[in-house]
Protein backbone atom coordinates (compact mmCIF):
# COMPACT_ATOMS: atom_id res chain seq x y z
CA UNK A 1 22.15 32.15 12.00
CA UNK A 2 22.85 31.45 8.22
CA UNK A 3 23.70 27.82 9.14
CA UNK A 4 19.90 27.54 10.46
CA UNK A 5 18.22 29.02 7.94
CA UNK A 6 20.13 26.94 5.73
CA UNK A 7 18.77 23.82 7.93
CA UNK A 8 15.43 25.67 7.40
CA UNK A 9 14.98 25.45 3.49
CA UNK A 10 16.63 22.31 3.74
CA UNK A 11 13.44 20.80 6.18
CA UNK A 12 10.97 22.61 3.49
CA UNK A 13 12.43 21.34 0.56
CA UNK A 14 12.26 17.85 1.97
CA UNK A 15 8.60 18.45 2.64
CA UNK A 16 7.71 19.89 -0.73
CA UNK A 17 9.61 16.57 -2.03
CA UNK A 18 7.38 13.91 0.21
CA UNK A 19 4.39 16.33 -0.76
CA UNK A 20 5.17 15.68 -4.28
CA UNK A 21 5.96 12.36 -4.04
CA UNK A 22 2.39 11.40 -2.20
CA UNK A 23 0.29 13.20 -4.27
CA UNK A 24 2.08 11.12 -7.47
CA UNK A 25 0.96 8.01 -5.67
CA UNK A 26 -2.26 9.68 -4.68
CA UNK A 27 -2.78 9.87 -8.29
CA UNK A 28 -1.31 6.56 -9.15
CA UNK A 29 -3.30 5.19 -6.76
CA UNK A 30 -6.79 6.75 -7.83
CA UNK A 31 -5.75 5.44 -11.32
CA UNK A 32 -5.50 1.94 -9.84
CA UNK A 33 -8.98 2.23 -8.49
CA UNK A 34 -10.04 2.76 -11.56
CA UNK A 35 -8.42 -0.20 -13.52
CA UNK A 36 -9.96 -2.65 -10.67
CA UNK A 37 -12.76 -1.26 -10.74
CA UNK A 38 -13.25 -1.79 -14.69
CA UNK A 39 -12.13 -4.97 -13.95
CA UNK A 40 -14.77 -5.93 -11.52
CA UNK A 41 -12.04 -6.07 -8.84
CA UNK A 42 -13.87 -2.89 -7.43
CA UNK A 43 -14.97 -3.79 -3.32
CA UNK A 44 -11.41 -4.40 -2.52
CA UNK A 45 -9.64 -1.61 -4.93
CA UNK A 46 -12.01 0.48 -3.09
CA UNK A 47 -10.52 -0.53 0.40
CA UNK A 48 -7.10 -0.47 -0.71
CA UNK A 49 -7.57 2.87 -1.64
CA UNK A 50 -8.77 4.26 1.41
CA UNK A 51 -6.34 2.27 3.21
CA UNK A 52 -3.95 4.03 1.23
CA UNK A 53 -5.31 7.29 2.02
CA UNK A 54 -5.42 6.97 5.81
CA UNK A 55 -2.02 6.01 5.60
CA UNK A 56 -0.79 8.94 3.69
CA UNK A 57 -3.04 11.69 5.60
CA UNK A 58 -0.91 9.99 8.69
CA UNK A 59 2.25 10.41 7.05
CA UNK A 60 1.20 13.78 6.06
CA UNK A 61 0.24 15.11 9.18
CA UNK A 62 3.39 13.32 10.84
CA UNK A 63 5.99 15.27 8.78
CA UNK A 64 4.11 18.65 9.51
CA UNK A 65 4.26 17.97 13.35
CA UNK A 66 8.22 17.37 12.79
CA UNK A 67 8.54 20.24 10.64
CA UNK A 68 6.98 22.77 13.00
């Protein structure tokens, strides 16, 4: 029972980890926009970013399907 609870807070901290680590590029990614946008790069920042988006709301909702 202790070895699976162990497994348990293992599997969570993983998650918190990838949860961390997409919202940094999240961020990153925002800031990005940004920068190509002030660089009149803005049409495809814009679709890179909600590319990127999709991609990580997939992800997201992937690793809470395996962690349930």
């Amino acid at each position: 029972m202790d070895a699976l609870n162990h497994l348990m807070m293992t599997n969570l901290l993983t998650n918190l980890l990838f949860l961390i680590v997409g919202l940094g590029y999240g961020v990153t990614f925002v800031l990005m926009k940004e920068i190509l946008a002030g660089l009149s790069f803005g049409h495809n920042g814009a679709s890179l970013y909600e590319w990127q988006l999709v991609a990580s709301n997939l992800y997201r909702s992937d690793s809470l399907r395996r962690s349930l």
